[in-house]
Protein backbone atom coordinates (compact mmCIF):
# COMPACT_ATOMS: atom_id res chain seq x y z
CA UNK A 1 -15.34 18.12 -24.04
CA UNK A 2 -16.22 21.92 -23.31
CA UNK A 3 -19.50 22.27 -21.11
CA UNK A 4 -22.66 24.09 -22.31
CA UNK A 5 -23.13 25.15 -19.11
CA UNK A 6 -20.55 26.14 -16.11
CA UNK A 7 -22.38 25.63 -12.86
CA UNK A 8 -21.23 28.04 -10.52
CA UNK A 9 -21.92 27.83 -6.41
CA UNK A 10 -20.13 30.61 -4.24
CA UNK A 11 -19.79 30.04 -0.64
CA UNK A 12 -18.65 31.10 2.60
CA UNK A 13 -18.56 28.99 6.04
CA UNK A 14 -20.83 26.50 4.70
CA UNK A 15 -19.43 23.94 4.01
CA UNK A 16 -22.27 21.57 4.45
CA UNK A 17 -24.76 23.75 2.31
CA UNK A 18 -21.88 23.48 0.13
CA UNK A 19 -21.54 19.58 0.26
CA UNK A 20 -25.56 19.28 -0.20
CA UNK A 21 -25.67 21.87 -3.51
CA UNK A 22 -22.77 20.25 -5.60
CA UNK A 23 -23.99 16.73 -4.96
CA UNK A 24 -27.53 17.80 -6.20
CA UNK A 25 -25.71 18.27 -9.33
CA UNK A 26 -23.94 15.01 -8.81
CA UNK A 27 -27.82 13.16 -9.52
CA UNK A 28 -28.96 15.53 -12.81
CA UNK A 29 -30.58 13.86 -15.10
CA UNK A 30 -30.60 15.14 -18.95
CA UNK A 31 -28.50 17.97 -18.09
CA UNK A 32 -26.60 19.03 -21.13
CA UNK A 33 -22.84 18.95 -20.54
CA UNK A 34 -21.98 20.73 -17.70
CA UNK A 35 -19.09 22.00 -15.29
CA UNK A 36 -19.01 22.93 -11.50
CA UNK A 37 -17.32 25.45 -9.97
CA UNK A 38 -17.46 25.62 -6.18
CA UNK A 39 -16.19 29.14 -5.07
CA UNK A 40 -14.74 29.55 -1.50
CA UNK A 41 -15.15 32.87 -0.51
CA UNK A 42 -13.20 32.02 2.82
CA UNK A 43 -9.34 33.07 3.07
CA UNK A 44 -9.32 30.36 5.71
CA UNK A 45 -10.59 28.01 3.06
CA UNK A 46 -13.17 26.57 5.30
CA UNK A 47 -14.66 23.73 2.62
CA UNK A 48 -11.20 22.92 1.56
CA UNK A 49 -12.07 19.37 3.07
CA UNK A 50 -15.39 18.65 1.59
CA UNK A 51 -13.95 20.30 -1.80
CA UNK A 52 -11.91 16.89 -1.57
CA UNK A 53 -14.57 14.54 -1.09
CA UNK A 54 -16.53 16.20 -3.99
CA UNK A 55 -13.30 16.08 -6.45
CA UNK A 56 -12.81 12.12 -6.30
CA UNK A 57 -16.79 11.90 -6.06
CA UNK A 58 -16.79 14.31 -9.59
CA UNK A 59 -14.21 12.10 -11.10
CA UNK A 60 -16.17 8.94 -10.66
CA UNK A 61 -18.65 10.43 -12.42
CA UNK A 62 -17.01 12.42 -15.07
CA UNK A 63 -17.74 15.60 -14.08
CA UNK A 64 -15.31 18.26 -14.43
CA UNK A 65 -15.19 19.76 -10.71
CA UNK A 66 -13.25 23.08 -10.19
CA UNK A 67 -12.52 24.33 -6.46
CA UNK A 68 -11.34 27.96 -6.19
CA UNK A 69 -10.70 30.33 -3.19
CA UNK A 70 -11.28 34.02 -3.38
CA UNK A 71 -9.88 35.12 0.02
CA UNK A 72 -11.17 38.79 -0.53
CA UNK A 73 -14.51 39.21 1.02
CA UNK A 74 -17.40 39.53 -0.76
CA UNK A 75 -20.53 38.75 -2.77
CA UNK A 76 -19.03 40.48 -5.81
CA UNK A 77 -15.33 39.29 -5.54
CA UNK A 78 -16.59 35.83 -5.34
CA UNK A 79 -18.65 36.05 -8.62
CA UNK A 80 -16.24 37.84 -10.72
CA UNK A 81 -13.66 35.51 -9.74
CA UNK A 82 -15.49 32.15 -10.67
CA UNK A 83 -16.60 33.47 -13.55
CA UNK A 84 -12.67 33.64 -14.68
CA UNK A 85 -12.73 29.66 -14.93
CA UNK A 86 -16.01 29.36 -16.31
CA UNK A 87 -15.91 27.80 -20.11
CA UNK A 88 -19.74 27.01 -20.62
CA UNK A 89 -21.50 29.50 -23.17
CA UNK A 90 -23.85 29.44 -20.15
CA UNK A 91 -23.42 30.26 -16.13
CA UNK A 92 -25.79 28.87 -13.71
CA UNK A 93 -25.75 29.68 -10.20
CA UNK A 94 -26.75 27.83 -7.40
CA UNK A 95 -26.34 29.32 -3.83
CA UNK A 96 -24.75 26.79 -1.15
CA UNK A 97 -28.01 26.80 0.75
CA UNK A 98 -30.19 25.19 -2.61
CA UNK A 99 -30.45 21.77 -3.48
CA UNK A 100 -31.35 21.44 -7.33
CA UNK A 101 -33.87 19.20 -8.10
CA UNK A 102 -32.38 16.35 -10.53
CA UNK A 103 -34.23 17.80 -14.15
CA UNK A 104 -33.11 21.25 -13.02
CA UNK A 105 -30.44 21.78 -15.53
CA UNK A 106 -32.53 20.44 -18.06
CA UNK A 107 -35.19 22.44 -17.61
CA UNK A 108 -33.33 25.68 -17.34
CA UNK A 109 -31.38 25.02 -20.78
CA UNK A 110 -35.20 23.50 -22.14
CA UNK A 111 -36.64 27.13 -21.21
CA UNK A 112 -33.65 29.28 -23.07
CA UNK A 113 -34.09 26.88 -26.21
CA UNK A 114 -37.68 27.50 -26.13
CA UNK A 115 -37.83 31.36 -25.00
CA UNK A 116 -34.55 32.54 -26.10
CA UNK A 117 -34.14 34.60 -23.20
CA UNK A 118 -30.68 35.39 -22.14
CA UNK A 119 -31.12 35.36 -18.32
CA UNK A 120 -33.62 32.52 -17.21
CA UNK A 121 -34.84 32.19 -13.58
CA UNK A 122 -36.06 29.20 -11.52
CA UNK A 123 -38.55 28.55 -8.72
CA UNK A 124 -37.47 28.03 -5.32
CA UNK A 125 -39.40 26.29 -2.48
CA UNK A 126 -37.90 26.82 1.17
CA UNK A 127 -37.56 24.15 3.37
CA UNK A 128 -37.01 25.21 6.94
CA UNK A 129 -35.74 23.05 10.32
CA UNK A 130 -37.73 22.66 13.37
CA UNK A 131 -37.69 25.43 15.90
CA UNK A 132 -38.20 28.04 13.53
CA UNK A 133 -40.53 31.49 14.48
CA UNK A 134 -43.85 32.01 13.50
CA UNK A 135 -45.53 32.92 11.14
CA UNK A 136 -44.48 30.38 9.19
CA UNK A 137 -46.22 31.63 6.03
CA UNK A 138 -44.45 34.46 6.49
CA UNK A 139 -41.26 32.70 6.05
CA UNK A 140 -42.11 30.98 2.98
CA UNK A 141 -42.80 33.77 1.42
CA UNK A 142 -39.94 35.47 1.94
CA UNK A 143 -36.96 32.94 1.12
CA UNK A 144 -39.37 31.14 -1.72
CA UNK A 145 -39.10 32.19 -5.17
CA UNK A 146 -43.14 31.46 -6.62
CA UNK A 147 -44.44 32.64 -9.83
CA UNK A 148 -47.71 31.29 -11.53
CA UNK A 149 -47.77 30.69 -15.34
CA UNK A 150 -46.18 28.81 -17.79
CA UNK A 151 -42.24 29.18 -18.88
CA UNK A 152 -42.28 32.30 -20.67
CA UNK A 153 -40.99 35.61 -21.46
CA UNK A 154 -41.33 38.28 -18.15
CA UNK A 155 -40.31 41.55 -17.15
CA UNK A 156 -39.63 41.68 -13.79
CA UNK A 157 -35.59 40.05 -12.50
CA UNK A 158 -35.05 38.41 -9.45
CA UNK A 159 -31.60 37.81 -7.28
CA UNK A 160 -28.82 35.28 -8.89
CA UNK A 161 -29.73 32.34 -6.96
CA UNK A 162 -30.87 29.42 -9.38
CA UNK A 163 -30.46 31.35 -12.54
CA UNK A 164 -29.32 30.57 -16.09
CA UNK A 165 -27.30 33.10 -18.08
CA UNK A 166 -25.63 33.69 -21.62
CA UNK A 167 -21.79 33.96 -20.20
CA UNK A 168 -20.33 36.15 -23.23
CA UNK A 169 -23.65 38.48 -23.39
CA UNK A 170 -24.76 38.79 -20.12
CA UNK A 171 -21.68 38.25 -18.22
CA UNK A 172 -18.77 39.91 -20.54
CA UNK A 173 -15.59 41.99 -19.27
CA UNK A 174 -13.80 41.56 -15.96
CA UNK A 175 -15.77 42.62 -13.54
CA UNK A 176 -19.51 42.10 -14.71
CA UNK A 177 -20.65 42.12 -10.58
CA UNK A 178 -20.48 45.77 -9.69
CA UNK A 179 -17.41 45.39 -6.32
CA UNK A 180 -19.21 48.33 -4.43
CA UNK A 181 -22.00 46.25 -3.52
CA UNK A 182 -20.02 43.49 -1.56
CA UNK A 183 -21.01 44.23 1.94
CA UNK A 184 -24.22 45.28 0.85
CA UNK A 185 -25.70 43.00 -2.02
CA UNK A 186 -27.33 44.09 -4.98
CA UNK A 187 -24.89 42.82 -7.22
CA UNK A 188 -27.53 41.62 -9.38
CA UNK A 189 -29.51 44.43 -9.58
CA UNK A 190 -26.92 46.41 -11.07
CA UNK A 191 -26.56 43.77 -14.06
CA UNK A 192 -30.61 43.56 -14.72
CA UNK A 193 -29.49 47.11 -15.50
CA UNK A 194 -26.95 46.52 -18.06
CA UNK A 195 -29.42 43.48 -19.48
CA UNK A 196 -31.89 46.02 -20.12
CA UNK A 197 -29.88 48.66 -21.27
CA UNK A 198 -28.60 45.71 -23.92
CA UNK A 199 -32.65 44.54 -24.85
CA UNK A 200 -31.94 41.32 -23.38
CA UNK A 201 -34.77 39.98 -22.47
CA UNK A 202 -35.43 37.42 -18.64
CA UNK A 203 -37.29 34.32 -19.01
CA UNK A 204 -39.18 31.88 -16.73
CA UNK A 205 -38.53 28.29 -16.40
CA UNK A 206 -41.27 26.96 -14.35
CA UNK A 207 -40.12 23.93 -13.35
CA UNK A 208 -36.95 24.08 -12.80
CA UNK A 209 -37.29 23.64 -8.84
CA UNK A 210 -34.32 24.00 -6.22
CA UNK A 211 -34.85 23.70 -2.53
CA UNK A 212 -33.40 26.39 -0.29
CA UNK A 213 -32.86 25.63 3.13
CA UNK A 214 -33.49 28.01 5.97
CA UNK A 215 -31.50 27.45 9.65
CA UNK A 216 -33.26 28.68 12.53
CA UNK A 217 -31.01 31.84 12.28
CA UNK A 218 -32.29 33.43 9.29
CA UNK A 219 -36.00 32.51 9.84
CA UNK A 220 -36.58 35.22 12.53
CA UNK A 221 -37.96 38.76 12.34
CA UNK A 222 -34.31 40.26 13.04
CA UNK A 223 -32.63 38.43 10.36
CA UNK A 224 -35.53 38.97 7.95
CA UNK A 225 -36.26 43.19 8.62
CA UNK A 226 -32.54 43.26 8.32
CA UNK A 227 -32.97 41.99 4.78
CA UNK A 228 -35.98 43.72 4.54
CA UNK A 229 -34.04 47.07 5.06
CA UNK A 230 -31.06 45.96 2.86
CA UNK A 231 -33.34 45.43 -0.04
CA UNK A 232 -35.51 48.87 -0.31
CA UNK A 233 -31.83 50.18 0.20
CA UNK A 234 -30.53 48.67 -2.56
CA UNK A 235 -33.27 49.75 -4.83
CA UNK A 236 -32.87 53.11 -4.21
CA UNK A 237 -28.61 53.18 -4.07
CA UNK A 238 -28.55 51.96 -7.50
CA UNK A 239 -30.32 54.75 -9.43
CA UNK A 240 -27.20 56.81 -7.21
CA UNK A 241 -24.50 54.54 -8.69
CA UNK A 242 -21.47 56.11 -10.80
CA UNK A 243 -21.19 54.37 -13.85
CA UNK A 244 -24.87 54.55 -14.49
CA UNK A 245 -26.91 57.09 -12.94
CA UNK A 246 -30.59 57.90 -12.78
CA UNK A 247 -31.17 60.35 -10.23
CA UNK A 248 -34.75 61.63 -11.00
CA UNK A 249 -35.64 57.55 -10.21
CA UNK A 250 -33.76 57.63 -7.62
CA UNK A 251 -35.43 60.92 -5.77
CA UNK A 252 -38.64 59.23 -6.68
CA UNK A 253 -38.24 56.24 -5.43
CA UNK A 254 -37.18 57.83 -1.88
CA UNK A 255 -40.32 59.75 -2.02
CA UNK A 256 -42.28 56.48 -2.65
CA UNK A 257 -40.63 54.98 -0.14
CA UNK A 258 -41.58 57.75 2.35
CA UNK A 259 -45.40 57.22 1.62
CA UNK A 260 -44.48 53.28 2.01
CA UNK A 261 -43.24 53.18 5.25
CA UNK A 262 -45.52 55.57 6.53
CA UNK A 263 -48.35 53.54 5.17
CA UNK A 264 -47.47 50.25 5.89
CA UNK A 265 -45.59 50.95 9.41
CA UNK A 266 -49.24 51.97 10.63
CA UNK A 267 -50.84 48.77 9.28
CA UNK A 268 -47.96 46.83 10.90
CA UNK A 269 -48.78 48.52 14.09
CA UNK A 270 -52.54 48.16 13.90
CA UNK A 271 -52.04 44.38 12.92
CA UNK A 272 -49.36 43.63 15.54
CA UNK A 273 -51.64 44.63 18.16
CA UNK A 274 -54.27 42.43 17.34
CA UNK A 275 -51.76 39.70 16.50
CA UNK A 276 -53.13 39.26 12.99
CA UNK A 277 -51.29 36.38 10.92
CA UNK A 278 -50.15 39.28 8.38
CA UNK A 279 -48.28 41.99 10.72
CA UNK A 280 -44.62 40.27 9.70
CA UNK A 281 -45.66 41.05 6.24
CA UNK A 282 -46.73 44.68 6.73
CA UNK A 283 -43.52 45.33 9.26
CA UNK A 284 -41.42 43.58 6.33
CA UNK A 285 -42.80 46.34 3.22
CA UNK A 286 -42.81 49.11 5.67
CA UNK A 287 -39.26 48.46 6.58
CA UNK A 288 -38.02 47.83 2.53
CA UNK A 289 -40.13 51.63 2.20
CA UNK A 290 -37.94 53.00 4.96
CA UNK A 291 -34.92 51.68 3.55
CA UNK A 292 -35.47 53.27 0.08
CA UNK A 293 -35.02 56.46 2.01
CA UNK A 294 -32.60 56.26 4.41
CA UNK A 295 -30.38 54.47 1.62
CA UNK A 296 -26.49 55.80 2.18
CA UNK A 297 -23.96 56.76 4.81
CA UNK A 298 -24.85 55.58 8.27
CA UNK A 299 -27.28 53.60 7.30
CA UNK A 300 -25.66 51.18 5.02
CA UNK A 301 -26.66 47.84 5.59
CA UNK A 302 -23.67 45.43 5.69
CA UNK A 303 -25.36 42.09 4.96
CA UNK A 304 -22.26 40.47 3.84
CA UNK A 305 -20.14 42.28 6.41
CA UNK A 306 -22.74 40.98 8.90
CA UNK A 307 -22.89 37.79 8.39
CA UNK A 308 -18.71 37.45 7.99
CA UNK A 309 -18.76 38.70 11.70
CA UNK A 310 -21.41 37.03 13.22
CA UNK A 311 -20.39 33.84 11.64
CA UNK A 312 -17.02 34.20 13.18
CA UNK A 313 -18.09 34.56 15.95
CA UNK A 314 -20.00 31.44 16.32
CA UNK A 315 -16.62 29.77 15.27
């Protein structure tokens, strides 16, 4: 039978994350027909072995399990490519650090019956393990994904984790995940663009919940004002990108930035020294403000790259 809806987890060197995401999908309840596609972005093919387990655990079940490896690095590469096996009128993606809550599906496909919105996001709650830096609230805020209201028409996108999307409309030709942005991110950025440009419309399922969980390493201040950087980067770099430029936004966005990280890198300052509970979150917007400035050349931020290399060298 052809799926509704091809579930699609990329992932590289986690092969636990990896492990915990697909059987989350193992326990849906509801779910229209569906497909998973488990993405190994890893020339080493480091889930090769838990890709296994999951097969003969997907055939008990009669679940139609596809395991793929896209040995060239990067975000992008490992999108496009999955998306080349994907039969579903729909995509959903789950990263290999979420754990889908067991109506999930249902309520994702629920909210595009009701809405008709061609990209639908989800809600995500962070889970984090012991150890992790203060303040906490901080952290929350930062890898959670929390909107109030009811499902619903919106405006504003968010990244590709625990998302629904119309595969021929939304995700059409070869490469629908802009390559340049492998190291960097933003690949999803760049397609809210083409959405737009096509009066597509996003859409808010509110209750269709996935956990992500947080290691130790990510919830720190370096690993977070890293991210912090990357994403005021990738706000401006976009409006500067070839196949669709908008340059005027782009200038003006560097100029907002300016007044942003000026602003908000004195308030960080002010509130550091007096150890107030919000100085991560005025160090965070000051540093996305600097980064819509200083957005090309030497100050590319490789996330990607930088987690490839400091992954390996943990190995």
């Amino acid at each position: 039978m052809t799926p509704i809806i091809s579930v699609i987890i990329p992932t590289f060197h986690r092969p636990d994350g990896a492990k915990a995401a697909v059987q989350s999908l193992f326990a849906q309840k509801n779910a229209p027909e569906f497909e998973i596609i488990l993405i190994d972005n890893d020339a080493e093919a480091s889930a090769r072995e838990v890709a296994k387990e999951l097969a003969k655990e997907a055939e008990s079940k009669n679940i139609n399990f596809i395991y793929q490896i896209e040995p060239r690095p990067g975000v992008a590469n490992a999108r496009n490519t999955s998306l080349k096996f994907a039969k579903g009128e729909f995509v959903a993606f789950l990263d290999d650090d979420e754990v889908a809550f067991e109506d999930w599906l249902f309520k994702l496909y629920q909210a595009h019956m009701e809405i008709g919105a061609e990209v639908i996001f989800g809600p995500i709650e962070a889970r984090f393990n012991e150890g992790c830096d203060k303040p906490i609230s901080y952290y929350s805020d930062f890898f959670s994904r929390k909107f109030d209201g009811e499902t619903r028409i919106i405006e504003q996108p968010w990244g590709c984790g625990n998302t629904l999307m119309h595969r021929l409309k939304v995700l059409s030709g070869e490469a629908p995940f802009n390559i340049d942005t492998n190291e960097t991110g933003g690949e999803d950025d760049l397609l809210w663009r083409d959405v737009i440009a096509n009066n597509y419309k996003f859409g808010w399922a509110k209750d269709a919940w996935v956990y992500e969980d947080v290691p130790k390493s990510r919830a720190n201040l370096k690993y977070t004002t890293m991210r912090a950087f990357a994403y005021g980067h990738n706000t401006t770099s976009q409006c500067f990108d070839k196949r669709n430029p908008r340059y005027l936004t782009g200038l003006y966005r560097m100029a907002f930035g300016a007044v942003q990280a000026v602003a908000l890198g004195g308030l960080a300052a002010v509130l550091w020294m007096i150890g107030h509970e919000k100085r991560a979150w005025a160090y965070d917007k000051a540093l996305r403000g600097l980064g819509k400035v200083f957005w090309g050349g030497p100050f590319r931020v490789r996330i990607y790259g930088t987690a490839s290399e400091y992954l390996k060298k943990k190995k």
